[in-house]
Each structure stands twice: as C-alpha cells, then as structure tokens.
Protein backbone atom coordinates (compact mmCIF):
# COMPACT_ATOMS: atom_id res chain seq x y z
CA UNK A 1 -33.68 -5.44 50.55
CA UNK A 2 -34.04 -8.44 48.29
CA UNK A 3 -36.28 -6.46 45.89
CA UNK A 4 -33.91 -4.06 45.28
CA UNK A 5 -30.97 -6.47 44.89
CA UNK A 6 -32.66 -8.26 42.68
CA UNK A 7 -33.51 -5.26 40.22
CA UNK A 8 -29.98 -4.39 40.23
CA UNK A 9 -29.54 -8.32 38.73
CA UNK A 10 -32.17 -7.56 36.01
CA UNK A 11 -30.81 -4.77 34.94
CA UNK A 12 -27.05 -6.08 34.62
CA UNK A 13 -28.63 -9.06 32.47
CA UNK A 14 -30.87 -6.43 30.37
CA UNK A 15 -27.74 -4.97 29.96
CA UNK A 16 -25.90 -7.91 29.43
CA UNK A 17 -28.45 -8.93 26.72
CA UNK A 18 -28.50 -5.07 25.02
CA UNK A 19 -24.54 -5.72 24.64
CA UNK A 20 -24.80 -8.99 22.99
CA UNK A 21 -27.53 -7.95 20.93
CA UNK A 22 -25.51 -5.33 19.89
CA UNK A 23 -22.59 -7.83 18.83
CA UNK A 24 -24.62 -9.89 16.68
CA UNK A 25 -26.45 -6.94 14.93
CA UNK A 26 -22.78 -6.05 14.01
CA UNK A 27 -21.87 -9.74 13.39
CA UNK A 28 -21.01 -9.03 9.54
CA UNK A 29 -20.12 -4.90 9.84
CA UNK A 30 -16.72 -4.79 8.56
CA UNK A 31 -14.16 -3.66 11.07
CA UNK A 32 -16.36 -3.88 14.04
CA UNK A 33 -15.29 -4.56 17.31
CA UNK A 34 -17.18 -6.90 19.65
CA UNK A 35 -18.06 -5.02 23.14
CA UNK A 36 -18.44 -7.14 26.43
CA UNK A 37 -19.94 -6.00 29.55
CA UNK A 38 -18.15 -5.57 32.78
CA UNK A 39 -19.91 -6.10 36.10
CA UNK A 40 -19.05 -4.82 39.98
CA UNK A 41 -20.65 -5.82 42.63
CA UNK A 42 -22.14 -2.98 45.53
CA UNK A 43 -21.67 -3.38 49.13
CA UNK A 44 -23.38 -0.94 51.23
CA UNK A 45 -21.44 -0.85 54.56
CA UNK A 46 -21.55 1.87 57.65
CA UNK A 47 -18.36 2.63 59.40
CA UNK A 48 -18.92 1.07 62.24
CA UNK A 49 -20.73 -1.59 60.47
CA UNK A 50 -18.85 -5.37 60.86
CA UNK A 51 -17.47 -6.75 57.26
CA UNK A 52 -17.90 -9.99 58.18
CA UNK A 53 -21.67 -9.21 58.52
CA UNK A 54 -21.52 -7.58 55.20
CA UNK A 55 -24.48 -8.40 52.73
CA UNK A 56 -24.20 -7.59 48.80
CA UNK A 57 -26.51 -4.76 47.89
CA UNK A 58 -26.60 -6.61 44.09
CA UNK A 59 -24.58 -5.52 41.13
CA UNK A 60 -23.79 -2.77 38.55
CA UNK A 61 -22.85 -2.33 35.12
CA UNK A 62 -19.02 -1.16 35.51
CA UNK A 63 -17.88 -0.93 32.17
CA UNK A 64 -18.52 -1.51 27.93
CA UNK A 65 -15.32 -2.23 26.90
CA UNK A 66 -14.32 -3.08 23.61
CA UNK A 67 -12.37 -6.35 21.81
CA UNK A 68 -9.53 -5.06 19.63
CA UNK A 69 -8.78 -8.57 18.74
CA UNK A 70 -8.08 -9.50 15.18
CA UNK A 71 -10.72 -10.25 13.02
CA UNK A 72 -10.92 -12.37 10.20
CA UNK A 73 -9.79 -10.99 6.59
CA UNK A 74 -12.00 -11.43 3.50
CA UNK A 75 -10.20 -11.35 0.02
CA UNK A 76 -11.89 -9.50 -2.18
CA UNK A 77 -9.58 -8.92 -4.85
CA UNK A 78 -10.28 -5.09 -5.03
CA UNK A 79 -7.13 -3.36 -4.43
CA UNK A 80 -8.49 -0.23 -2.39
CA UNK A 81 -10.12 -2.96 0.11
CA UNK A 82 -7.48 -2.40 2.83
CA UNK A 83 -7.42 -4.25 5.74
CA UNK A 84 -4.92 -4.21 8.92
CA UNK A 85 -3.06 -6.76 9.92
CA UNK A 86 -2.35 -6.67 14.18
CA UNK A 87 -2.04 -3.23 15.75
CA UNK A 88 -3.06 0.07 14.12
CA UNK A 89 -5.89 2.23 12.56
CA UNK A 90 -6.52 4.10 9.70
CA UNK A 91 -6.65 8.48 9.84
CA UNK A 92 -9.47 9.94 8.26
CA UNK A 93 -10.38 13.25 7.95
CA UNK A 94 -14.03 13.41 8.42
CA UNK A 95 -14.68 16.89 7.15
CA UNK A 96 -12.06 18.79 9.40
CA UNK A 97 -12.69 16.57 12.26
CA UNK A 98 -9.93 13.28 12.94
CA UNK A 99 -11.41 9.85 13.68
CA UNK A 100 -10.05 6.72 13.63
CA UNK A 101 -11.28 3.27 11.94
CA UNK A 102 -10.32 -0.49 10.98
CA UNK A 103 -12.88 -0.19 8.42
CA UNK A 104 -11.34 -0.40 5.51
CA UNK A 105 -13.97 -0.13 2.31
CA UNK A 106 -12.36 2.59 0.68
CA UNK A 107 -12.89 4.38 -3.12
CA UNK A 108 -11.68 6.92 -4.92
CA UNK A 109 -14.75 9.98 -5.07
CA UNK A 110 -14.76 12.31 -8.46
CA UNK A 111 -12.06 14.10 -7.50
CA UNK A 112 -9.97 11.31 -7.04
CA UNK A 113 -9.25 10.83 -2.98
CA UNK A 114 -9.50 7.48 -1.39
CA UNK A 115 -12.52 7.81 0.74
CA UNK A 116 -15.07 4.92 2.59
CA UNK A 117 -18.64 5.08 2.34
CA UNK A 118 -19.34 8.05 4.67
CA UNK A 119 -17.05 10.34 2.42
CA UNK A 120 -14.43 10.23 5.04
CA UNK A 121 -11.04 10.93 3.00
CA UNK A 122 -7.94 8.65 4.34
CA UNK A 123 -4.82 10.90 5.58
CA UNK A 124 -1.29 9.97 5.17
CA UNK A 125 1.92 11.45 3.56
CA UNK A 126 1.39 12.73 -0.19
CA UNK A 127 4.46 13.38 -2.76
CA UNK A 128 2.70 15.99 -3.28
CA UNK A 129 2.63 18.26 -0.27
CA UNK A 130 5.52 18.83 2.11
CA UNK A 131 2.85 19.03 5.14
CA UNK A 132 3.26 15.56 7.64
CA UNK A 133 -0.30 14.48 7.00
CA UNK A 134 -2.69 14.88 3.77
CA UNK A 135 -5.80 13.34 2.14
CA UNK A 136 -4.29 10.88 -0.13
CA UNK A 137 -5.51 11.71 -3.78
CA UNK A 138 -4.85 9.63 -6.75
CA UNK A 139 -3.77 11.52 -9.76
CA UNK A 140 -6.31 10.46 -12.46
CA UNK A 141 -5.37 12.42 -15.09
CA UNK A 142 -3.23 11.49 -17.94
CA UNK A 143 0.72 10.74 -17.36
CA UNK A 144 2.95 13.47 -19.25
CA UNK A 145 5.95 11.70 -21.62
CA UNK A 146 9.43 11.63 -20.94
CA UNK A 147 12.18 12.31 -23.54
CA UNK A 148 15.04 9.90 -24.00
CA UNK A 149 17.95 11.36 -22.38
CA UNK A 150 20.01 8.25 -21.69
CA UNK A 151 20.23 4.61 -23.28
CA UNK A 152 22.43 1.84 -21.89
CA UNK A 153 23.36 -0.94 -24.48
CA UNK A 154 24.17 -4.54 -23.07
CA UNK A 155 25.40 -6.86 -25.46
CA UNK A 156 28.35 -9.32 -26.50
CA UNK A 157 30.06 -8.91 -30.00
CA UNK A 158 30.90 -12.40 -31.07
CA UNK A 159 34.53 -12.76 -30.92
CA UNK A 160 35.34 -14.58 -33.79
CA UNK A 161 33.28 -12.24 -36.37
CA UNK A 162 35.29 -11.29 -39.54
CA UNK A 163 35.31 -7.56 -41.39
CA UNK A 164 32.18 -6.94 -43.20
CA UNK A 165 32.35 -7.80 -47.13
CA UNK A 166 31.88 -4.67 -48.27
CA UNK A 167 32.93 -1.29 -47.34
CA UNK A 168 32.55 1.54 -46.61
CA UNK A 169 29.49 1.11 -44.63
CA UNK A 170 26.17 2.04 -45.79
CA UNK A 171 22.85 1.30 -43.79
CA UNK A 172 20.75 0.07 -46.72
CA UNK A 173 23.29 -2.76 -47.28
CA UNK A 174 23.61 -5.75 -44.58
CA UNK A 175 26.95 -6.82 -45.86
CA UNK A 176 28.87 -3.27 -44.85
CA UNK A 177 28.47 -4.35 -41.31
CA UNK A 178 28.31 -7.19 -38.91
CA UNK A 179 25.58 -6.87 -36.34
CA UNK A 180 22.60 -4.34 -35.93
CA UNK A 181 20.07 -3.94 -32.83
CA UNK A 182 17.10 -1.58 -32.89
CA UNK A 183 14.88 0.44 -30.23
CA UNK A 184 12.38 3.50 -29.87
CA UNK A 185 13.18 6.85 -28.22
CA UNK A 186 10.64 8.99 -27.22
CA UNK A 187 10.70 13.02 -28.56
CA UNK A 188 9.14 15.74 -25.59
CA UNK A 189 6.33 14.73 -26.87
CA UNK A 190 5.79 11.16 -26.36
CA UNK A 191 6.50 10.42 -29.88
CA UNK A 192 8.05 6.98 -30.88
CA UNK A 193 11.34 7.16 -32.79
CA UNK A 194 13.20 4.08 -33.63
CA UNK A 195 17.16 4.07 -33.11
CA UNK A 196 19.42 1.60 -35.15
CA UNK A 197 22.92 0.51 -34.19
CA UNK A 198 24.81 -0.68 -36.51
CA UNK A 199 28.09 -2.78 -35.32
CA UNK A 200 31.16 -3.00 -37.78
CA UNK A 201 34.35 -5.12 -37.07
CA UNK A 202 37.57 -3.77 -38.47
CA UNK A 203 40.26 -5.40 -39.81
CA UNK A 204 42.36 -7.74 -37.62
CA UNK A 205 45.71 -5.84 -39.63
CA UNK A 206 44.98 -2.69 -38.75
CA UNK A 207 44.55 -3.81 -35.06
CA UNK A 208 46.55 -3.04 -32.66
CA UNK A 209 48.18 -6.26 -30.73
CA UNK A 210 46.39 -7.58 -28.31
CA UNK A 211 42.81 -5.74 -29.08
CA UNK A 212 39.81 -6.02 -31.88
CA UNK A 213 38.40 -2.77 -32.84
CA UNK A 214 34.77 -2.29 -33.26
CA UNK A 215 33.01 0.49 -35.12
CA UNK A 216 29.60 1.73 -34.43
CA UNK A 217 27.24 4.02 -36.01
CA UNK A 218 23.45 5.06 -34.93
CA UNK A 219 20.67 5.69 -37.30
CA UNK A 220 17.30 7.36 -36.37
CA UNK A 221 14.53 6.58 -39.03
CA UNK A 222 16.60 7.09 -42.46
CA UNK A 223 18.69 9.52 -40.73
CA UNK A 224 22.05 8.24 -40.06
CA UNK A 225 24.14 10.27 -37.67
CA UNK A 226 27.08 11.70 -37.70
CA UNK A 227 29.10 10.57 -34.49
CA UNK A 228 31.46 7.36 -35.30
CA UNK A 229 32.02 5.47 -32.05
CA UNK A 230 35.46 3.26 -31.96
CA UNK A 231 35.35 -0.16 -29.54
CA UNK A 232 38.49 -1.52 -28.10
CA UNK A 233 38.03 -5.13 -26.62
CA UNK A 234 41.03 -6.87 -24.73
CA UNK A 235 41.80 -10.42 -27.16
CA UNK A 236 42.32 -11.82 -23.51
CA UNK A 237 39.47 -11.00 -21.98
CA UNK A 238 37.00 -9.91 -24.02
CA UNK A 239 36.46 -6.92 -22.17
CA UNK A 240 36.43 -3.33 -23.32
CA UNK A 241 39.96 -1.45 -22.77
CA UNK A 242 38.49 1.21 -21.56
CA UNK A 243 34.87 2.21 -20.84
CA UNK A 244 32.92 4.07 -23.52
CA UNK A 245 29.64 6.50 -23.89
CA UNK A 246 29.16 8.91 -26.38
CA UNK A 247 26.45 11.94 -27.18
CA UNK A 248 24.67 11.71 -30.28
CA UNK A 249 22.75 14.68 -31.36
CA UNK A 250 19.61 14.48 -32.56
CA UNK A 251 18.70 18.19 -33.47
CA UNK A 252 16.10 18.60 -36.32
CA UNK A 253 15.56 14.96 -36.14
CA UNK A 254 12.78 14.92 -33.34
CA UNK A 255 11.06 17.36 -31.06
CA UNK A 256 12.91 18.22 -27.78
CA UNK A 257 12.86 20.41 -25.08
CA UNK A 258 15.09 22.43 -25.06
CA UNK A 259 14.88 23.57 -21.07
CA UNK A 260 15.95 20.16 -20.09
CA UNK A 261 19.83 19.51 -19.76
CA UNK A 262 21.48 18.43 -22.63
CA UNK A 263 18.34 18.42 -23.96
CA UNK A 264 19.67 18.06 -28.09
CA UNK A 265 21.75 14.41 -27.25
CA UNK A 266 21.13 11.21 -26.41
CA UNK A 267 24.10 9.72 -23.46
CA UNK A 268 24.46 6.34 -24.74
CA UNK A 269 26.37 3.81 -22.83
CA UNK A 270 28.34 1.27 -24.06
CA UNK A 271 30.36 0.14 -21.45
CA UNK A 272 29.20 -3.06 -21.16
CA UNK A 273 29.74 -4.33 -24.44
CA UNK A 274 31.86 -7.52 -24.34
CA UNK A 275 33.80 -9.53 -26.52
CA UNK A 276 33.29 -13.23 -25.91
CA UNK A 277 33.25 -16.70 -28.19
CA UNK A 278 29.51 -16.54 -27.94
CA UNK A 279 27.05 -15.52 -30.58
CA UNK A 280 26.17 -11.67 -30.89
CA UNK A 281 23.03 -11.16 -28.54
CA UNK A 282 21.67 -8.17 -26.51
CA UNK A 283 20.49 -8.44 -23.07
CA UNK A 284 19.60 -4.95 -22.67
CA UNK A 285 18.91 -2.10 -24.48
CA UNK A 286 15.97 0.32 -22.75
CA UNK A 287 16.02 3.99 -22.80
CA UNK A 288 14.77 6.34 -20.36
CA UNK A 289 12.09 8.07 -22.18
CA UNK A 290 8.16 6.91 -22.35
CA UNK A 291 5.21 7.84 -24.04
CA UNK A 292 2.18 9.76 -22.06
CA UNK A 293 -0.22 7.62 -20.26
CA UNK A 294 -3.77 7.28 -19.27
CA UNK A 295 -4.46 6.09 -15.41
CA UNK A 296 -5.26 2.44 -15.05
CA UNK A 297 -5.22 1.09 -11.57
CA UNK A 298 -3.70 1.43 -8.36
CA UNK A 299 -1.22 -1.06 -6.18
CA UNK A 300 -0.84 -0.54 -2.44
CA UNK A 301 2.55 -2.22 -1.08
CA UNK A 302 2.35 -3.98 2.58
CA UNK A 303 3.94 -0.65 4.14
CA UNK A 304 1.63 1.49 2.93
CA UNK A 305 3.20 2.65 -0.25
CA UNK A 306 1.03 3.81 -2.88
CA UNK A 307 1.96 3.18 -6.64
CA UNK A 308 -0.27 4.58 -9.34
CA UNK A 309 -0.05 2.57 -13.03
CA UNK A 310 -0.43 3.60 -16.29
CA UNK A 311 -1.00 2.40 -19.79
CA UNK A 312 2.58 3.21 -21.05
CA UNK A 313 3.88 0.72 -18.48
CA UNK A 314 5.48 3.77 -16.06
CA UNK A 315 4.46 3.69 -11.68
CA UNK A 316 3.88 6.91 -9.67
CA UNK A 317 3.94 6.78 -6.18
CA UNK A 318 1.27 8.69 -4.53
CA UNK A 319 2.14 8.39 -1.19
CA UNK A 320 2.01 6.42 2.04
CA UNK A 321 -0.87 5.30 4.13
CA UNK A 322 0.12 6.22 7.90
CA UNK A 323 -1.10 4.08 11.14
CA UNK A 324 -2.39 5.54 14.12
CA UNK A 325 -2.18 3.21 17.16
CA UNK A 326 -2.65 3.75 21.10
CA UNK A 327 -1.69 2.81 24.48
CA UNK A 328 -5.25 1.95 25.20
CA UNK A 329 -7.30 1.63 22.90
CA UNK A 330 -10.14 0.16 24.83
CA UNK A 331 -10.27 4.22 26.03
CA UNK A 332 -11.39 5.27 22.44
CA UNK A 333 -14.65 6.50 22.79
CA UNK A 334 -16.58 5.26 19.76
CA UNK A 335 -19.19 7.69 17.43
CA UNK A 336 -20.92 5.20 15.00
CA UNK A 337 -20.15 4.03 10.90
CA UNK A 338 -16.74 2.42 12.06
CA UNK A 339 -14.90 5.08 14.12
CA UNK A 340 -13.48 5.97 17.27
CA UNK A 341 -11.86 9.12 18.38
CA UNK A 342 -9.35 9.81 21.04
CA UNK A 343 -9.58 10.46 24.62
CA UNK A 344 -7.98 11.39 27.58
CA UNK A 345 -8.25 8.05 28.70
CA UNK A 346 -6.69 6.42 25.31
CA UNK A 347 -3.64 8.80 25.15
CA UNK A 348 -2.23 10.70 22.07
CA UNK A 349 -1.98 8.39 18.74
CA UNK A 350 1.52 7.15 17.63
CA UNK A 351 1.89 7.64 14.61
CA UNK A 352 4.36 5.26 11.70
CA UNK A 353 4.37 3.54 8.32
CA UNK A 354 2.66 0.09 8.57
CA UNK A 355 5.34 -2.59 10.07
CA UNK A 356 7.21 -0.37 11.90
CA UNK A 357 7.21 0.03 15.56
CA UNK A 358 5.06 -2.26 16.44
CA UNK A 359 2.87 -1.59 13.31
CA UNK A 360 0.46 -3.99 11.50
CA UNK A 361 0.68 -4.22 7.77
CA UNK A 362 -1.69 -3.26 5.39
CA UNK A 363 -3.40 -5.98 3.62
CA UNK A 364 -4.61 -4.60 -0.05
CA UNK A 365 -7.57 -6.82 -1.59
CA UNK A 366 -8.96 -7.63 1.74
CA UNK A 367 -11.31 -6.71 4.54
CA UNK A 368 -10.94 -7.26 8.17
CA UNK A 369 -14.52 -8.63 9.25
CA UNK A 370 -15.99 -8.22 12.62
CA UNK A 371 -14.77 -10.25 15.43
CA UNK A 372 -17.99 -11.01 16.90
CA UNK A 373 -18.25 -14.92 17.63
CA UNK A 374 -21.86 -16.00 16.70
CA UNK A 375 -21.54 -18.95 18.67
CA UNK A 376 -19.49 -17.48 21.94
CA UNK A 377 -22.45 -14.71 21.41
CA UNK A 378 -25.39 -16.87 21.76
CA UNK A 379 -23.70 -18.86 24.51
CA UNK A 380 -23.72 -15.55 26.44
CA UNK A 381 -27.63 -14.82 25.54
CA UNK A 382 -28.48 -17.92 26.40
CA UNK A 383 -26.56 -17.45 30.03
CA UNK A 384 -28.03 -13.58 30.27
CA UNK A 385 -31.59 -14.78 29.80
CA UNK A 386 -30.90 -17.41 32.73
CA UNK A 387 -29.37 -15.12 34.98
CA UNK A 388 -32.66 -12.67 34.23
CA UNK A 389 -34.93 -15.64 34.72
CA UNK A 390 -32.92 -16.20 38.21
CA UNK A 391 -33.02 -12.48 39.22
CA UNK A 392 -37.17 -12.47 38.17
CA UNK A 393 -37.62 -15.81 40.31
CA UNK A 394 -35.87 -14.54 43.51
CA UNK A 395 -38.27 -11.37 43.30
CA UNK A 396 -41.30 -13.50 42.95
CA UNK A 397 -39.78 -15.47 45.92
CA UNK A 398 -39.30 -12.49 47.84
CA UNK A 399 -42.72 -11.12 47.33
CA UNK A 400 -44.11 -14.69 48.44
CA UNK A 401 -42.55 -14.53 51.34
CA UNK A 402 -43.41 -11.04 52.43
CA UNK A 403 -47.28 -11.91 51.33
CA UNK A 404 -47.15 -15.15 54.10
CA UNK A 405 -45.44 -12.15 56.66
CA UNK A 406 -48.63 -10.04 56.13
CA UNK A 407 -50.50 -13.09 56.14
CA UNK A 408 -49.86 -14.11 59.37
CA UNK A 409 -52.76 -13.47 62.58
C-alpha cells in the first residue's frame, strides 16, 4: 500500500513542479496569470469499514486554478498599450470566435482596427455602427473641413473711447474708427478667409441718455460688407441693452455649400460685448469652421473613450472600449497567446464602460505584467522538489523493508 501512496505523492509534486515551471516560463508574458495547484487527499474506506481505522490512500491533483490578482503596470508611453486597472477584460473578436484577455499590446493593422499580436481585433461600441458591439477601427484617412457657420465675439469696448477723427468710416484709414480685431473663417472647402471687425464709437450728442452707441462693420479680405451692426451699452453698467447677433452674407465672397442651413451667412454673436473703464481687449473670438486634416495620433480616456486627433487641431471620437467581467473567473477555461473563453462554470460576461459597476479603468501607455512572483515561485520549487525527494525516500524505505520480509528464513 505504501508504494502506491507514495506514487500518488510524486506525482502531485511532478505536478506541483510542471505548474510552477509553468509560472516562471510566463514570468515576463504580459497579462499572464499565475496558476497554483490544488491538492485532495484519497481515503479508500468500505462501508462497514471503521473511520477511526481509516488510512490515507495518498493524494491527487484537485484543481489548476488561476490568480486574477493585479499585476504590475509598465509605462510605456505608447498610447494603444492598454492596460486594466482591477476587475475586467478586454473582447476580442478572434476571427468570428469571442475570447477574452488582459493582454493589452494592441496596434492598429492596414486597415486601421486596433488589434494585438495574434490579429485579434478589440470589440466595443463604434460611432459608427448602431450594432451593441463592433471591432473598433480608427479612421485614418484625412478629416473633411467645416465651414464657418457661427462666430461668437468676446470683448470689452473701453468706456471712455471718443468718436473717431474722421468720418465716414473707411477700412483703409485707422482714424475712421476706434478698435479693430481680426480672425479666419473657413469656406466648404477648408479654405482660410480672414474676417475684420471694425468698432466705431458714435457721438456722445447723438446718444441717447443713459447709453453709448457703438457701430460695427465686418470686412472679409478687401471686401467690406454690407450689414451695419448698432451697439447699445447701459452708461451704468456697461452692459449691452439688449443682446445682439446679426447674419452677414458672404455670397460670391467664398465657396459654400449651399445644402447646409443658412449656408450663405455667417451668425455672429455679439452679446457679450461690454462696456467697462478697461482698455479694449478680446478674450474670445473662434469660429466654428476648420480646415481638413490628416490623422495624427490617438488618445484613449480612463473610461474607455476613444478620441482620434488631427493636424488642424479638431478630436473625433471613435468609440468606447467595453469590459467584460465574470462571477468566476477562475472558471474561464484558458486557450493559449493571452486568452480565456467562457464556460459554464464562469457564467455569462457582464458587460460596461470601464469604472462602472464594479469596472476597472483603462490605463493608456501601460501594460499590466504578469503576476507571477519569482521569488514566492522558487520558494514553491524548492518545497516541490523536497516533498518529491520525501515521496522517493519513503518508496525506497518501503522496498527495504519488504526486501528484509522476503529475507527472512
């Protein structure tokens, strides 16, 4: 009986020792999970046999199960390194098949989806498609422009200005008007356009009591337009009267499309102009319009959130990287390169944006390394190889003994 309790121990510490092997072969495999082996004992025993004259029958391997504890993050400074921080694994679509995977080495293929190194393509919600889950896909090509529709003017006319020197106004000469600001509009075709403003203060006589009027005129290139726009500031507060915007139209002066609304004016906004004892400054004046632009790198927000960037300064979000996580996920069954898929045991995935319900966040520029503890390893090879010393010595003991039983006269 000893023989064959005794093989039982050398197996468990072979297996013991294939298991830790296994762990520090995987020591620097990004997102791997350290696996540790689980041992029952056996206990052969009749029904009307006595437990309390039980013997062990030796021991067997009970389980593999895997450490989904945290591993240590590497920054590498490449944004589509992703790693996950707590709970949660990445969706891939490994050629119409779903696995699962902390790995998180991922780079955009030639026709632009985020994949990792065994062309699996990450899944999560696109802007693109209306379906719940996609391959992600970065749009590489060039971004189309956007003509100015709208402009919003922020600025404070100084209160104590005086009427120009001259009149009536003309562009060409500074002293037919007080203040000017400039900016560039964009045409449907990404074409730059610069826009002049031209402020005018009129005369304090021909104000009405208790307000300063304001004139202002717009001129795009030498083109000076036709719409007159009248200012009426409180002397009290140095607020406008009443708010102001007014269409100018810019037909024949610039291309524009002519399917978008109000597709011949620019809305400008002036309503918050102000009137105070400060000097004349501008604190914003930014249209909506942009040139086209070429593709120039990605960002990828803690949630998930995928922003495209582009050399005329404008963002596109992509879409959203979506976590997977499970009630047990020491049930996945694993397949190899970094993946697991689900079982019966592991239960459906739940599925949310990174830091919600009970979600980690996604880490961009970084790399979850394997959890495998070198040291904690070779503690445990050290203790395997003892216990299969131990379980070698009591067969050698055993077969001593039943040599002196056959020795005997």
């Amino acid at each position: 009986m000893s023989f064959g309790t005794s093989l039982t121990g050398l197996n468990a510490a072979a297996a013991d020792l294939d298991v830790t092997g296994n762990n520090l072969a995987n020591s620097q495999t990004v997102g791997f999970k350290a696996s540790r082996a689980e041992f029952a004992d056996i206990f052969a025993v009749s029904k009307t046999g006595l437990p309390r004259l039980s013997v062990g029958q030796g021991v067997r391997l009970a389980a593999v199960s895997q450490q989904f504890t945290q591993g240590q993050l590497s920054f590498t400074g490449n944004v589509l390194d992703l790693a996950i921080t707590d709970d949660g694994f990445f969706r891939m679509n490994d050629r119409g098949s779903v696995v699962y995977t902390r790995a998180g080495a991922f780079h955009l293929d030639r026709e632009g989806y985020i994949v990792d190194n065994n062309g699996r393509r990450l899944t999560g919600k696109s802007v693109d498609s209306p379906l719940p889950w996609t391959d992600l896909r970065v749009n590489i090509n060039d971004m189309a422009p956007q003509q100015s529709n709208r402009l919003e003017i922020n600025a404070n006319l100084q209160a104590r200005s005086e009427p120009p020197l001259t009149a009536p106004f003309d562009p060409s000469d500074p002293d037919s008007y007080n203040y000017s600001t400039s900016t560039t509009v964009y045409d449907s075709l990404g074409g730059a356009h610069q826009i002049t403003f031209f402020f005018i203060k009129a005369d304090p006589a021909a104000d009405p009591a208790g307000e300063a009027i304001w004139t202002v005129r717009a001129q795009v290139g030498d083109n000076l337009l036709p719409e007159t726009v009248t200012l009426s500031f409180s002397d009290a507060t140095g607020r406008l009267t009443a708010p102001v915007a007014q269409d100018f139209d810019l037909t024949g002066l610039m291309p524009r499309d002519t399917t978008a609304p109000n597709s011949p004016m620019l809305a400008v906004d002036f309503s918050n102009l102000t009137q105070y004892g400060t000097p004349f400054g501008v604190t914003r004046l930014i249209p909506d319009g942009y040139p086209p632009g070429q593709f120039t790198d990605l960002t990828i927000e803690s949630n998930g959130i995928i922003m495209a960037r582009y050399s005329n300064g404008q963002t596109m979000e992509i879409g959203q990287i979506m976590l997977a996580r499970f009630n047990s996920p020491e049930n996945l069954q694993a397949i190899g390169n970094n993946a697991w898929i689900e079982t019966h045991g592991s239960g459906q995935p739940i599925i949310d944006a990174p830091g919600a319900s009970g979600m980690g966040n996604i880490q961009s520029g970084a790399l979850e390394l394997s959890n495998v503890n070198v040291s904690e390893q070779l503690v445990k090879m050290i203790t395997a190889q003892r216990a299969y010393q131990a379980n070698a010595k009591m067969i050698s003991t055993q077969d001593q003994i039943t040599q002196e039983i056959l020795n005997i006269r």
